[in-house]
N, C-alpha and C. Protein backbone atom coordinates (compact mmCIF):
# COMPACT_ATOMS: atom_id res chain seq x y z
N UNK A 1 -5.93 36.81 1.27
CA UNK A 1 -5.95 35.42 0.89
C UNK A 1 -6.38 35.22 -0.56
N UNK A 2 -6.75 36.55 -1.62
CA UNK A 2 -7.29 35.97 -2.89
C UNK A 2 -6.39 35.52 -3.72
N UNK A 3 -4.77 35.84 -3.41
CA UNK A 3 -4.03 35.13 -3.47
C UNK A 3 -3.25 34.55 -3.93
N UNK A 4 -3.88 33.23 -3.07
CA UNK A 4 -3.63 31.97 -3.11
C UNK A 4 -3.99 30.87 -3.74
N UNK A 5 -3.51 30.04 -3.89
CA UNK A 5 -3.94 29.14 -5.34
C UNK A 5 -5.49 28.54 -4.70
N UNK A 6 -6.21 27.87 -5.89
CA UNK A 6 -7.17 27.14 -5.40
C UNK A 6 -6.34 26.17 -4.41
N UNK A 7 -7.11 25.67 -3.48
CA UNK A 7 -6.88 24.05 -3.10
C UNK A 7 -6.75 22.93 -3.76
N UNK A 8 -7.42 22.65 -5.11
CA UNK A 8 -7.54 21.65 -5.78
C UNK A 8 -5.88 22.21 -6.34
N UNK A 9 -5.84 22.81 -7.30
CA UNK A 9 -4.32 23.11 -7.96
C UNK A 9 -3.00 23.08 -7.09
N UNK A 10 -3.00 23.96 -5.42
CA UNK A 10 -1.62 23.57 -4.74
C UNK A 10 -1.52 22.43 -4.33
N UNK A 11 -3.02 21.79 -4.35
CA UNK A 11 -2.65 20.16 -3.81
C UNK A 11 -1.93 19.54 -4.79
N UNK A 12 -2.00 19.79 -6.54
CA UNK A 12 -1.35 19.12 -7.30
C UNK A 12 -0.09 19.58 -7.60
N UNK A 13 0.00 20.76 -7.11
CA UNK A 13 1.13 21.66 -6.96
C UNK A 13 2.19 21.03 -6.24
N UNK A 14 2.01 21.51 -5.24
CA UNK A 14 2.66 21.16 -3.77
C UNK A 14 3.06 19.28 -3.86
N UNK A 15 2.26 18.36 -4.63
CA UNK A 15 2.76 16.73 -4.27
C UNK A 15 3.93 17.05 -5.61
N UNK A 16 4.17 17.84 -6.36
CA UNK A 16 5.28 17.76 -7.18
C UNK A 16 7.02 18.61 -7.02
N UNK A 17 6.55 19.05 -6.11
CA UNK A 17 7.67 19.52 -4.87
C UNK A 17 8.17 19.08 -4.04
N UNK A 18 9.23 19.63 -3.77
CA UNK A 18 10.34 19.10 -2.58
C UNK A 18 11.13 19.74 -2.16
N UNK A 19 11.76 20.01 -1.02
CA UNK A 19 12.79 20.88 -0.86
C UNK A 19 14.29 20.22 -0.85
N UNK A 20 15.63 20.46 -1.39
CA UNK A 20 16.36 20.00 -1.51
C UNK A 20 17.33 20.58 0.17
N UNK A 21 18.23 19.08 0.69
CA UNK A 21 18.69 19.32 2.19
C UNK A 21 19.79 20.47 1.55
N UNK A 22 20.21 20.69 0.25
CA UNK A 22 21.50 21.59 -0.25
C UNK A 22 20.82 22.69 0.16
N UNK A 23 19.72 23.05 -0.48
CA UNK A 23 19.01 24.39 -0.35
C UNK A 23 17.73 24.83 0.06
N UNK A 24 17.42 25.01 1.38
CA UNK A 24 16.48 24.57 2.38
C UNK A 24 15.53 25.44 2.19
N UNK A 25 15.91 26.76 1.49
CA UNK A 25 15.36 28.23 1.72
C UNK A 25 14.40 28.16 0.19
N UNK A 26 14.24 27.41 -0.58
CA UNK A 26 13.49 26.87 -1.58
C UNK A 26 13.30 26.16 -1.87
N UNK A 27 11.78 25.89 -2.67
CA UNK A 27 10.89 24.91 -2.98
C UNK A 27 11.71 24.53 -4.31
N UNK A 28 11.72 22.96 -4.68
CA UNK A 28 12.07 22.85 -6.30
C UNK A 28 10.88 22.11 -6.62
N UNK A 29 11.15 22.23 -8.04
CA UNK A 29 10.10 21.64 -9.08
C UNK A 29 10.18 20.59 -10.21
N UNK A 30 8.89 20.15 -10.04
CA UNK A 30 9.05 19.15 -11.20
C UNK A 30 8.18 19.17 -12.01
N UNK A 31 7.91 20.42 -12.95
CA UNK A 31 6.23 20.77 -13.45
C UNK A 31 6.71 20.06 -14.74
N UNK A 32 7.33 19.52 -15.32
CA UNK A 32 7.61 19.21 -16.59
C UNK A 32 8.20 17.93 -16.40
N UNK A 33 9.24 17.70 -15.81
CA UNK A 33 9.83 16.08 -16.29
C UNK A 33 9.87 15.06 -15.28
N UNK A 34 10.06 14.09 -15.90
CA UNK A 34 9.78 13.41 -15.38
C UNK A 34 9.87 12.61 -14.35
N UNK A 35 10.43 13.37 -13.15
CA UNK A 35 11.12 13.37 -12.05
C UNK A 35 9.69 13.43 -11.38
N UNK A 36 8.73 14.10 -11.44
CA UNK A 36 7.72 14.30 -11.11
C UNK A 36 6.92 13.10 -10.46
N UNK A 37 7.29 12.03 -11.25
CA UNK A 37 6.38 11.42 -11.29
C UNK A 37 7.28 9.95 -9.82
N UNK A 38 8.64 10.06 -9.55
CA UNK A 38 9.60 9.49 -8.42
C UNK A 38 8.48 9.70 -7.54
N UNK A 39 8.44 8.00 -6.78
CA UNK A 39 7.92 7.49 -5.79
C UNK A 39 9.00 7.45 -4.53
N UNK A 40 8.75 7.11 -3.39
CA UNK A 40 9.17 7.14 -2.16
C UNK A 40 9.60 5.41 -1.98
N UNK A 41 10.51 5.14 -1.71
CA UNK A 41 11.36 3.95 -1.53
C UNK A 41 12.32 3.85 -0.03
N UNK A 42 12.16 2.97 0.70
CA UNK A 42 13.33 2.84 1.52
C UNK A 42 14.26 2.40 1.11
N UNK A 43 14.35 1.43 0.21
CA UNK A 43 15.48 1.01 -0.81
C UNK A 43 15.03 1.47 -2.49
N UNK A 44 15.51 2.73 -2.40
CA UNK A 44 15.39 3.66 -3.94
C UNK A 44 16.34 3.16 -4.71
N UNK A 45 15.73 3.13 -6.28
CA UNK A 45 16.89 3.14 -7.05
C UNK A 45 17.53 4.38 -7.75
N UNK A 46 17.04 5.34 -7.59
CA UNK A 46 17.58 6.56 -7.99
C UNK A 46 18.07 7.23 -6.82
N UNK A 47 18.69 8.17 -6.94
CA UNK A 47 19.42 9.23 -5.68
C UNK A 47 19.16 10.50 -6.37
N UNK A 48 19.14 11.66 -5.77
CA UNK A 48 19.66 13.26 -6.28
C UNK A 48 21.31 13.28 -6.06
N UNK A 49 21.58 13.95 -7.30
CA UNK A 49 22.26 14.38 -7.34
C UNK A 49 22.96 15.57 -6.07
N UNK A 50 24.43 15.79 -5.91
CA UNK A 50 24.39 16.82 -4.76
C UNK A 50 23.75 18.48 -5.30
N UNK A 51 24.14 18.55 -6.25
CA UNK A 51 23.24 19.87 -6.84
C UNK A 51 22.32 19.32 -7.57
N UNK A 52 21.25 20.03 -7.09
CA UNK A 52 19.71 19.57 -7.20
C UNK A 52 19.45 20.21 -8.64
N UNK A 53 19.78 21.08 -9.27
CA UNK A 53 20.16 21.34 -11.02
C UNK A 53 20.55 20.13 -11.86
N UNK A 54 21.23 19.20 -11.02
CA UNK A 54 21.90 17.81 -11.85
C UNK A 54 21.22 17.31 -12.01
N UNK A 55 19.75 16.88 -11.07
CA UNK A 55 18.85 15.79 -11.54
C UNK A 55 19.03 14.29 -10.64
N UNK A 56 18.75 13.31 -11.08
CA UNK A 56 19.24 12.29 -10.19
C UNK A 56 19.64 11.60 -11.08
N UNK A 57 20.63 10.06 -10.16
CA UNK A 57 21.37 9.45 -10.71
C UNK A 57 20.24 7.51 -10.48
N UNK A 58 20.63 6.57 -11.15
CA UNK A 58 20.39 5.47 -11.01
C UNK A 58 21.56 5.32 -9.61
N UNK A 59 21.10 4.33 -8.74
CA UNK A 59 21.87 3.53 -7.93
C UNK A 59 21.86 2.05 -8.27
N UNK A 60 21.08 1.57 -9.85
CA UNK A 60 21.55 0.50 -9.52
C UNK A 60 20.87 0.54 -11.23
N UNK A 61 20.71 -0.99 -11.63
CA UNK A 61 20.23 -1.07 -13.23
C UNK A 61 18.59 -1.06 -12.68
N UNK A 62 18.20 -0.53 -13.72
CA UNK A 62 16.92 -0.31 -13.34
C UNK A 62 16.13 -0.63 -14.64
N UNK A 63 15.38 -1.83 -14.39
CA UNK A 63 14.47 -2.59 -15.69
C UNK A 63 13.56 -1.61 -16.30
N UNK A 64 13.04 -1.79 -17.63
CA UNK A 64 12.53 -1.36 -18.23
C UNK A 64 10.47 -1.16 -17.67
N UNK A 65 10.29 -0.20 -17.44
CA UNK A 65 8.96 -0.36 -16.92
C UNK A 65 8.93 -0.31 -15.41
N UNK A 66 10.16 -0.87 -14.60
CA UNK A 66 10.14 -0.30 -13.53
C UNK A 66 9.85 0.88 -12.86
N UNK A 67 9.31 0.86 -11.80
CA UNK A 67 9.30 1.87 -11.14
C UNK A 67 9.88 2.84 -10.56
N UNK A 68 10.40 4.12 -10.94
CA UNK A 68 11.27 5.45 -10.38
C UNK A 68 11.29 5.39 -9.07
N UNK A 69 12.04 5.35 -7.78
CA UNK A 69 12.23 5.42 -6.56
C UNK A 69 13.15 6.47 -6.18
N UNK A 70 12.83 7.33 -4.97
CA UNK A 70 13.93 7.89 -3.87
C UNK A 70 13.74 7.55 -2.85
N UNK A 71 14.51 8.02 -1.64
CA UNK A 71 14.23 7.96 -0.66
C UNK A 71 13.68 9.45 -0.05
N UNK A 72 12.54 9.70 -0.11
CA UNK A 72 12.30 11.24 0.81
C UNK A 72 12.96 11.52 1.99
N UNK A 73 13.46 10.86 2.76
CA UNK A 73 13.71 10.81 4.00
C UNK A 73 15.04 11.82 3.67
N UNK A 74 15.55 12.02 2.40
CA UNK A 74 16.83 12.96 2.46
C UNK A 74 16.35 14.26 1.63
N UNK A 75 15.15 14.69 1.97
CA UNK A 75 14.81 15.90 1.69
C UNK A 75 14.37 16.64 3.10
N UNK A 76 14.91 18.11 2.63
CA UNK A 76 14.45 19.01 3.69
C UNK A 76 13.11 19.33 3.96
N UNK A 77 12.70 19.64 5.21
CA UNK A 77 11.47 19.62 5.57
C UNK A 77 11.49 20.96 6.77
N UNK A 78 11.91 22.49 6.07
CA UNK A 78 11.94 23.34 6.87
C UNK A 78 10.10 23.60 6.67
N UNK A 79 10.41 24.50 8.46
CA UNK A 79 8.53 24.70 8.85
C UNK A 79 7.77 25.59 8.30
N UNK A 80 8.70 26.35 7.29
CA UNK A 80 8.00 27.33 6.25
C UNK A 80 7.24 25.90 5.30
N UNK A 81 7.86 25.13 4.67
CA UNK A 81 7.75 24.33 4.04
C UNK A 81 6.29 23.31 4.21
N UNK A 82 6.56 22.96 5.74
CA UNK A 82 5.42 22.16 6.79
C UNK A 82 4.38 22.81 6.67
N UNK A 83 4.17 24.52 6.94
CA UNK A 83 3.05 25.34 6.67
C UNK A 83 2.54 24.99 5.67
N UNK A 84 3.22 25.37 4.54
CA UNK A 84 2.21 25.27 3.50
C UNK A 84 1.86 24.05 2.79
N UNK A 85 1.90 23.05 3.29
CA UNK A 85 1.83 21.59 3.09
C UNK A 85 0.32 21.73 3.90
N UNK A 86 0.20 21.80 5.34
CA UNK A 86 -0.87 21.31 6.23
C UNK A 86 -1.85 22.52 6.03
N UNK A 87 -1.76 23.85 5.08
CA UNK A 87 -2.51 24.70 4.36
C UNK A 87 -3.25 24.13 3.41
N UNK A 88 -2.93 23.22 2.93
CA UNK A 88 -3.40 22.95 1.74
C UNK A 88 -3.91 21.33 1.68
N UNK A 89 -3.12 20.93 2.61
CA UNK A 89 -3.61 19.70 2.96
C UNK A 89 -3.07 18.59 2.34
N UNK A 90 -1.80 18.67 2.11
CA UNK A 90 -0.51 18.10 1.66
C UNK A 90 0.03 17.49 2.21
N UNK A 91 0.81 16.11 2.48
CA UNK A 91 1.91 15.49 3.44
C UNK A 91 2.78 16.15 3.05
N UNK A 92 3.99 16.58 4.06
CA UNK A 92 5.14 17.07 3.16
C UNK A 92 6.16 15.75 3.29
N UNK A 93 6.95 15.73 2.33
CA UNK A 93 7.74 14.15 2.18
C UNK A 93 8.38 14.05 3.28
N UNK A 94 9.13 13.95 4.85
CA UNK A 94 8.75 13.18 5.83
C UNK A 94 8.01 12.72 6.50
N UNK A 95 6.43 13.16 5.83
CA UNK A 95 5.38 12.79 6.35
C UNK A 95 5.09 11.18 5.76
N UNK A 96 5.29 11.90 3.99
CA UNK A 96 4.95 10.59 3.20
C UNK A 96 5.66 9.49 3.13
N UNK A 97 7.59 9.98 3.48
CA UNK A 97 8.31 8.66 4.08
C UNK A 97 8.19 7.63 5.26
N UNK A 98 7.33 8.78 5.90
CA UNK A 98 6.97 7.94 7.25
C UNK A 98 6.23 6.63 7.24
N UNK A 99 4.49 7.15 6.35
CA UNK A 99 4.06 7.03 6.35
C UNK A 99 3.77 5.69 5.27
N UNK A 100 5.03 5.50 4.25
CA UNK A 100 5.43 4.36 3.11
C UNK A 100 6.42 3.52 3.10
N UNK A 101 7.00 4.20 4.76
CA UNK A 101 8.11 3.05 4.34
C UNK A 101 8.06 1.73 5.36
C-alpha cells in the first residue's frame, strides 16, 4: 500500500476524472484544462465529443461567465473504476449525477 497516493491528493485526483462510455478500460484526465473544472447538469450545455481526444462541444450559446455543464449520467462507471472512488472516498459521477440532479 506505500504506493498509493495520499488521500488528500487522489481525492483531488480522482474528482478530476472520468471514464469515457467509448473507452471503459481507462481513466481520462483533466489535470490541465479547463474541462476540469465542468459541473454536472441534467440539462448541460456542453456534450463530449464521441472521441474523448476531441474535447467537448457547446449544445447551445453559452453566455459569458456562465457556467460549464455535462451531463455525468453518460459516463462510464466500470467497478474497477467504483473501487477506487469508495477507496479514497470519492463519488464516482453516477453517484454525483444522482445525487445533483
Amino acid at each position: 500500500k506505500s504506493s498509493l497516493m495520499q488521500p488528500e491528493a487522489a481525492h483531488v485526483f480522482l474528482r478530476h476524472c472520468f471514464v469515457a462510455p467509448t473507452v471503459p478500460d481507462r481513466l481520462q484526465l483533466n489535470p490541465t484544462d479547463d474541462g476540469r473544472y465542468t459541473n454536472h447538469s441534467s440539462s448541460p450545455n456542453t456534450q463530449a465529443c464521441e472521441d474523448p481526444s476531441q474535447g467537448t462541444v457547446a449544445t447551445r450559446d453559452i453566455a459569458a461567465g456562465e457556467e460549464l455543464t455535462c451531463d455525468y449520467r453518460v459516463f462510464a462507471n466500470p467497478g474497477w473504476y467504483k473501487e477506487i472512488c469508495e477507496l479514497y472516498g470519492v463519488l464516482p459521477t453516477d453517484e454525483v449525477a444522482r445525487k445533483y440532479s
